[in-house]
Structure formats: structure tokens, C-alpha cells
C-alpha atoms as a PDB file:
ATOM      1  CA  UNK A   1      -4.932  -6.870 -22.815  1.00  0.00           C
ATOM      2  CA  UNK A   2      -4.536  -3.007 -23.560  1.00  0.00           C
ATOM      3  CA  UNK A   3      -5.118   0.280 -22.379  1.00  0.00           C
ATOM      4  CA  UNK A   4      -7.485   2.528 -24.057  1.00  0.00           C
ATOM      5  CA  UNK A   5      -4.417   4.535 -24.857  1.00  0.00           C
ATOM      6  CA  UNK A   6      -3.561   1.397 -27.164  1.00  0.00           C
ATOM      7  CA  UNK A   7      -0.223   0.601 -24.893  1.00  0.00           C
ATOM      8  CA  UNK A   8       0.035  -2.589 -23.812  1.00  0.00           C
ATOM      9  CA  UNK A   9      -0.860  -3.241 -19.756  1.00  0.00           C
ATOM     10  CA  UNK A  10       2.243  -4.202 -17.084  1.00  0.00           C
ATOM     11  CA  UNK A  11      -0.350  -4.122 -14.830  1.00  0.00           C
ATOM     12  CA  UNK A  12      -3.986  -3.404 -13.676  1.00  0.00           C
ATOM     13  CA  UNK A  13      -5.199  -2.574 -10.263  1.00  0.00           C
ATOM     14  CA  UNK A  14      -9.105  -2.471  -9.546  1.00  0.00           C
ATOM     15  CA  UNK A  15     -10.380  -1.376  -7.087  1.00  0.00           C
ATOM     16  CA  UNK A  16     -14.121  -1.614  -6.077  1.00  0.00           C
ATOM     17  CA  UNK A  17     -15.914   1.253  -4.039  1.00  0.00           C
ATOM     18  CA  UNK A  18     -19.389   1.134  -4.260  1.00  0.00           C
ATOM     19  CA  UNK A  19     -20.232   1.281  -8.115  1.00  0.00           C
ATOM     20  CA  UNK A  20     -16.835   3.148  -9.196  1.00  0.00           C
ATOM     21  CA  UNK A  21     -14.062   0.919 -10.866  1.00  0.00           C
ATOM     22  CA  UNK A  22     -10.700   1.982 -11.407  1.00  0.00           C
ATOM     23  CA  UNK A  23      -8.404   0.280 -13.975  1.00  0.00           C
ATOM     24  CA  UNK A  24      -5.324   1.639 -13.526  1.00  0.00           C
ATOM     25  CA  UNK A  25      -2.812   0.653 -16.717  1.00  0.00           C
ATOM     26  CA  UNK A  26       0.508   0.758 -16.967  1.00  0.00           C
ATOM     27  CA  UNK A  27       2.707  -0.027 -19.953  1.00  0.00           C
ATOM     28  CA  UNK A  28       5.292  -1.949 -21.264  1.00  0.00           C
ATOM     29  CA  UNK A  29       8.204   0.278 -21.518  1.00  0.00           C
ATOM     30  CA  UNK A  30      10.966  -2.011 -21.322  1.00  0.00           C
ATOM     31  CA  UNK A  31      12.164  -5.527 -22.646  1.00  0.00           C
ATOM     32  CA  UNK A  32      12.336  -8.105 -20.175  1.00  0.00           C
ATOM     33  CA  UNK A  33       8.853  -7.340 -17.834  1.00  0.00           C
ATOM     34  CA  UNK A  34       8.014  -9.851 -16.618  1.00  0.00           C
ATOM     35  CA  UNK A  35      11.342 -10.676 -15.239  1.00  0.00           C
ATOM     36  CA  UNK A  36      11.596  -7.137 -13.440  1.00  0.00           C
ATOM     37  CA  UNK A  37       7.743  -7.459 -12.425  1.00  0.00           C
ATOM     38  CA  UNK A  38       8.607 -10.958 -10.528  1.00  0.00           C
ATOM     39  CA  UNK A  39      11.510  -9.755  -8.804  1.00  0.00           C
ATOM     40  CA  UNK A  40       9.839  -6.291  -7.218  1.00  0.00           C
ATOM     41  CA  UNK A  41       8.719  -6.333  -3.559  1.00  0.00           C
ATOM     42  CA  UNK A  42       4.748  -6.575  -3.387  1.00  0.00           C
ATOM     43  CA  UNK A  43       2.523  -4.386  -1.856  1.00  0.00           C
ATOM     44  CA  UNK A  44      -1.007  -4.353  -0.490  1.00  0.00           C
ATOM     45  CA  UNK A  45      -3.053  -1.039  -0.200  1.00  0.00           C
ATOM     46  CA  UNK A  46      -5.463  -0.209   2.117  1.00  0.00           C
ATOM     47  CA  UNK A  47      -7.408   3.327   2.531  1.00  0.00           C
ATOM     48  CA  UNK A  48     -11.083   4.318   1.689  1.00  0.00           C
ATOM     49  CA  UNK A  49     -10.345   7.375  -0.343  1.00  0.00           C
ATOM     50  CA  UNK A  50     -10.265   6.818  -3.760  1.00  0.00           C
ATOM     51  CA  UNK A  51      -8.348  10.157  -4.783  1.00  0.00           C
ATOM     52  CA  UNK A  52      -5.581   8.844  -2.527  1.00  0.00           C
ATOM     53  CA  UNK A  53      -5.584   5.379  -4.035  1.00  0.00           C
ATOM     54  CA  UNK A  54      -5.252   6.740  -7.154  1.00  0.00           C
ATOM     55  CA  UNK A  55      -1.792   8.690  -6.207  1.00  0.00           C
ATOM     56  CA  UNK A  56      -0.069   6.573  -3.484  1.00  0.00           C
ATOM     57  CA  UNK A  57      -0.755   3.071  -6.488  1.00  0.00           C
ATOM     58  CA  UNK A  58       0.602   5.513  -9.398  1.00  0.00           C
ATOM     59  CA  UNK A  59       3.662   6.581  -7.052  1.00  0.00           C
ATOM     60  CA  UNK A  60       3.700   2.865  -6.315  1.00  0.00           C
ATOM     61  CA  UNK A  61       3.914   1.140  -9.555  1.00  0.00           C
ATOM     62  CA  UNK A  62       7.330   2.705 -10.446  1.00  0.00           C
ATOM     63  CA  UNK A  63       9.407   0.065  -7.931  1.00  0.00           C
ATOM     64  CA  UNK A  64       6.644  -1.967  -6.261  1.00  0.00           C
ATOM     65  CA  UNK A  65       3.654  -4.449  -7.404  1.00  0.00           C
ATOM     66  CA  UNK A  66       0.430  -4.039  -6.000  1.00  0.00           C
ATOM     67  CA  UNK A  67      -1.019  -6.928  -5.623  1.00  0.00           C
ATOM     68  CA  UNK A  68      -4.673  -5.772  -3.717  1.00  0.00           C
ATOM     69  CA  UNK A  69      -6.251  -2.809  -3.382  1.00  0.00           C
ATOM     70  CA  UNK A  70      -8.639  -3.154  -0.271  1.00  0.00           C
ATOM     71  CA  UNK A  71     -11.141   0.064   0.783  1.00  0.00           C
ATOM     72  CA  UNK A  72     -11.553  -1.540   4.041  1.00  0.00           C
ATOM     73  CA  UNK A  73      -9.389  -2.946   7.255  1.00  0.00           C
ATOM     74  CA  UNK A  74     -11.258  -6.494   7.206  1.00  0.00           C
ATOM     75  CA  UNK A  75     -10.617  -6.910   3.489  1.00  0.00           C
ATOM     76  CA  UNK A  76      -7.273  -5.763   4.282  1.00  0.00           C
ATOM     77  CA  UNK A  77      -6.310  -8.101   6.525  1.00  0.00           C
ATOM     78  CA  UNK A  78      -7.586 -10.664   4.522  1.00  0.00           C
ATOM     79  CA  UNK A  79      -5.690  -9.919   1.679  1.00  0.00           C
ATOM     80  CA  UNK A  80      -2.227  -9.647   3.383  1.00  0.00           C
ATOM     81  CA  UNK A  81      -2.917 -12.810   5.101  1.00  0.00           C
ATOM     82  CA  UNK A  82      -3.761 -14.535   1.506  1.00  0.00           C
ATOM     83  CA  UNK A  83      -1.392 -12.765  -0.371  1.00  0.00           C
ATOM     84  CA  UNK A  84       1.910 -12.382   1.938  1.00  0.00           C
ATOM     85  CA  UNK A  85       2.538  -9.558   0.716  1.00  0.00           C
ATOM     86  CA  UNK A  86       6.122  -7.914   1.643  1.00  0.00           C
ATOM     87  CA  UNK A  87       4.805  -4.893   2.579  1.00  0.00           C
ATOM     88  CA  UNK A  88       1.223  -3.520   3.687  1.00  0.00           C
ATOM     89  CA  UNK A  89       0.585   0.542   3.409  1.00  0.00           C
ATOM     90  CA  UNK A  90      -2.343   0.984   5.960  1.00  0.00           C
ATOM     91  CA  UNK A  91      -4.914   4.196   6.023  1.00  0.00           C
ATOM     92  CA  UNK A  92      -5.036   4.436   9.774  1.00  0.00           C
ATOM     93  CA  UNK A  93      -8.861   5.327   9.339  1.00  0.00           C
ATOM     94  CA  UNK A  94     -10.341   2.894   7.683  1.00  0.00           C
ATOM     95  CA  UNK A  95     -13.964   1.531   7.973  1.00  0.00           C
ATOM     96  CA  UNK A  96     -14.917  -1.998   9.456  1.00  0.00           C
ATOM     97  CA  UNK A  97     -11.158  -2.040  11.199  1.00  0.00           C
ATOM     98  CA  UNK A  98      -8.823   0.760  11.286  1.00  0.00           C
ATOM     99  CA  UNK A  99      -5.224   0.551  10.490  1.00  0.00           C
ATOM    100  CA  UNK A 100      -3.812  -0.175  13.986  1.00  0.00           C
ATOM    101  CA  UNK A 101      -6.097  -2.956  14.560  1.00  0.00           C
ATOM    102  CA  UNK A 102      -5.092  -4.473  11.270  1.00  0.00           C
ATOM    103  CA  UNK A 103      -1.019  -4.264  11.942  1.00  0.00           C
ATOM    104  CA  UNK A 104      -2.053  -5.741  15.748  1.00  0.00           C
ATOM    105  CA  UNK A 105      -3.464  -8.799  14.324  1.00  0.00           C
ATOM    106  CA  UNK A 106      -0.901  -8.875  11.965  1.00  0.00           C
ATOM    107  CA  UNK A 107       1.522  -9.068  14.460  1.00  0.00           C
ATOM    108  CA  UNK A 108      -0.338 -11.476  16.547  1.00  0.00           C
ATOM    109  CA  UNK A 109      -0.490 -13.821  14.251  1.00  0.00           C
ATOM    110  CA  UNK A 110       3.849 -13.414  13.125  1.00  0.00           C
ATOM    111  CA  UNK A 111       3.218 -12.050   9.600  1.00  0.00           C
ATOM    112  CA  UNK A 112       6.581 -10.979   7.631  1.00  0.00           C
ATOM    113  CA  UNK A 113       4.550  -7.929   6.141  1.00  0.00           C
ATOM    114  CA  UNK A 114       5.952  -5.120   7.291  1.00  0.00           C
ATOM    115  CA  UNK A 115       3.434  -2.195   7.881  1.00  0.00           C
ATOM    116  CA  UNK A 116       3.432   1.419   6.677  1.00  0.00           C
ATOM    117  CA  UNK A 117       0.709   3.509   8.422  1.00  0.00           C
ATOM    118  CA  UNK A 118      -0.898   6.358   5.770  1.00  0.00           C
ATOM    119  CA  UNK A 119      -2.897   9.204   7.531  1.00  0.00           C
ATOM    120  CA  UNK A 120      -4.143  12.479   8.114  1.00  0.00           C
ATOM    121  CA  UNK A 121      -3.355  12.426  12.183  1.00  0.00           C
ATOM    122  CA  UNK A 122      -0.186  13.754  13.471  1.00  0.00           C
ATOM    123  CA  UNK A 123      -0.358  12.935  16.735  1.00  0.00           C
ATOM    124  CA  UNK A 124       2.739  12.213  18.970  1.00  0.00           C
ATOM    125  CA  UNK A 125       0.482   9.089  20.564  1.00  0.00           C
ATOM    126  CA  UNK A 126      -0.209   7.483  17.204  1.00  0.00           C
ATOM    127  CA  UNK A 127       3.350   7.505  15.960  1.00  0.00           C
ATOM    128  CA  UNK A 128       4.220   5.784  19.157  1.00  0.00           C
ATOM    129  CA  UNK A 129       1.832   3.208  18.656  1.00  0.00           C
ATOM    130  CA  UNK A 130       2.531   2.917  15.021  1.00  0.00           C
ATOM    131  CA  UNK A 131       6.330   2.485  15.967  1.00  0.00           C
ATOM    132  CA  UNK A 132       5.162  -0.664  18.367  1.00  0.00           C
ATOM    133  CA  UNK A 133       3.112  -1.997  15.571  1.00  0.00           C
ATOM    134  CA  UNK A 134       4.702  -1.000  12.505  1.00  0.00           C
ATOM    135  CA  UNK A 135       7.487   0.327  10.293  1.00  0.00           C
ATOM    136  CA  UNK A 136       6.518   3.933   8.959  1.00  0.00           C
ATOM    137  CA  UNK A 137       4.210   6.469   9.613  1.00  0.00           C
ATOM    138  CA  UNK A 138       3.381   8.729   6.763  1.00  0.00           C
ATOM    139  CA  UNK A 139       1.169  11.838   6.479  1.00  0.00           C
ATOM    140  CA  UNK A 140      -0.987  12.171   3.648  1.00  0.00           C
ATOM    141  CA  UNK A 141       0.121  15.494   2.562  1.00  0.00           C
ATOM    142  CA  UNK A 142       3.342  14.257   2.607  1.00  0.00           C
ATOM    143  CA  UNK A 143       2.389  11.054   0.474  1.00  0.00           C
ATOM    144  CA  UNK A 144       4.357  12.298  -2.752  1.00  0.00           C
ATOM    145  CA  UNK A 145       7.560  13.043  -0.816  1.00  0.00           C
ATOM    146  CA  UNK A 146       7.343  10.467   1.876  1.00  0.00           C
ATOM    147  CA  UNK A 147       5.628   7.199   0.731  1.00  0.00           C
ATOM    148  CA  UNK A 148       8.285   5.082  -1.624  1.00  0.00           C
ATOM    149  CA  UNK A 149      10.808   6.397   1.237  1.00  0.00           C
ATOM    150  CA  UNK A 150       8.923   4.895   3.786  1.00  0.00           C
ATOM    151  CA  UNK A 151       8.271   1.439   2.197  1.00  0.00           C
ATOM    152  CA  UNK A 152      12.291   1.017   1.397  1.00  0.00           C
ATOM    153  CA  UNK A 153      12.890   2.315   5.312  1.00  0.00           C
ATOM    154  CA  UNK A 154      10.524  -0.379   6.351  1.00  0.00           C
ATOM    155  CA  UNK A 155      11.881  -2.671   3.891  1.00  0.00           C
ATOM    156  CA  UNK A 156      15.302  -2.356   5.481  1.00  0.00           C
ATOM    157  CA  UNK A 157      14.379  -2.898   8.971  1.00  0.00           C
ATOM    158  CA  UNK A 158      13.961   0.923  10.131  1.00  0.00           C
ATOM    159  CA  UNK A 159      10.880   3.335  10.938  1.00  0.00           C
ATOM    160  CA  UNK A 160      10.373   6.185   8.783  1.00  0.00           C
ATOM    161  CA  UNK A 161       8.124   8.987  10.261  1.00  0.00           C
ATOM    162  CA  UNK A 162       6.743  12.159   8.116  1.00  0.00           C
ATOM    163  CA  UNK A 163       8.204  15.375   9.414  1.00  0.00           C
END
């Protein structure tokens, strides 16, 4: 398969919100892909804002594979639940199930996935809860800056928190 750029695809994330598609392509710029695609830690998305899909999967794709993109918490939890992945990044506000709810079932039910909370709030009571249910809390404007430092914090075992 290939981009419309010609390059060849590593990868390609769709995501459907009502009638919009995104393909999102990425390309083959090394020898040996699909050994280095294997071995990278997997992530599902979750948030309902497509402009912020767009950047946190781009940001993403350098060290991570996406495995689902999900616009909702149900389809969310659903898809980490299938998919196992190794980490989650959750839009706090989401619609049929927010963000918290998602990482509380999560928990209830022992997952490995380790949670990374995406938001607009910052709010002293939601970083506490996101601490008892998660493993980073990161603030959208700080999504360039903050996100890939996040996942490896959570990845390691510690809670990263935008400033």
C-alpha cells in the first residue's frame, strides 16, 4: 500500500468520526521495519477531537505503535481490553465514558495497560485521582512537550504530571 505522496506506508491509523476519515501514513525510512515496528511499545488513543488526534498520533508514531484510535470511552475500553495494549493515552472528557471511568474499570478488572490521562482541566482534584488511577496526567497545551515524556514515565513505573 502507498501514500499519495508515493512513499511506501509503515503504518496507517483511521480513525472514524462521523463521516471524516483520517489515513494517517507514515513511511519506510529505514531497512529492517518491521523488526523495529514489532519490538515498539503499543499504544491505544482515546479523545474526541480530531485536531488533537491528529498531533498527539504524529508525535506518537516516532517511538510508539498505535494500534486503535477510539473517539469514545466505551470504544476505548473495548479496544484496550482486545488489544492489550502497553499503554492507553485517555482524553479525560470523552463522550459515552470519560477517561477516569475508563482507567477505573481498567483497574478493576487487573489490566497491565498503564494509563496516561490527556486534558484540558488542571485541577489539583483530578491529578489526584488520575495518580490513584493512572500513570500521567498531561495538559493539552502541553501535548508537544509533555506527551512521549509521559508515556516513557508511565512506562517505567512513575507518574508524570504537566507543569
Amino acid at each position: 500500500m502507498t501514500c499519495l505522496d508515493g512513499s511506501s506506508v509503515l503504518h496507517v491509523a483511521t480513525v472514524v468520526r462521523g463521516l471524516h476519515l483520517l489515513e494517517t501514513c507514515f513511511t519506510d525510512l529505514q531497512q529492517g521495519v518491521d523488526h523495529l515496528t514489532e519490538s515498539r511499545p503499543t499504544v491505544v488513543f482515546a479523545d474526541d477531537n480530531l485536531k488533537v488526534t491528529e498531533v498527539a498520533c504524529a508525535l506518537l508514531n516516532a517511538a510508539y505503535e498505535v494500534v486503535k484510535v477510539a473517539a469514545d470511552g466505551e470504544e476505548a475500553i473495548r479496544s484496550i481490553l482486545e488489544l492489550a495494549p502497553d499503554v492507553a493515552v485517555l482524553d479525560i472528557s470523552m463522550p459515552k465514558m470519560d477517561g477516569i471511568t475508563v482507567a477505573r474499570q481498567l483497574q478493576r478488572v487487573h489490566s497491565n495497560t498503564r494509563v496516561v490521562f490527556l486534558t484540558l482541566i488542571n485541577d489539583d482534584d483530578y491529578i489526584q485521582v488520575a495518580k490513584s488511577v493512572g500513570h500521567g496526567y498531561v495538559l493539552k497545551r502541553r501535548l508537544s512537550s509533555d506527551l512521549l515524556t509521559a508515556l516513557t514515565s508511565a512506562r517505567d513505573g512513575s507518574f508524570f504530571c504537566s507543569q
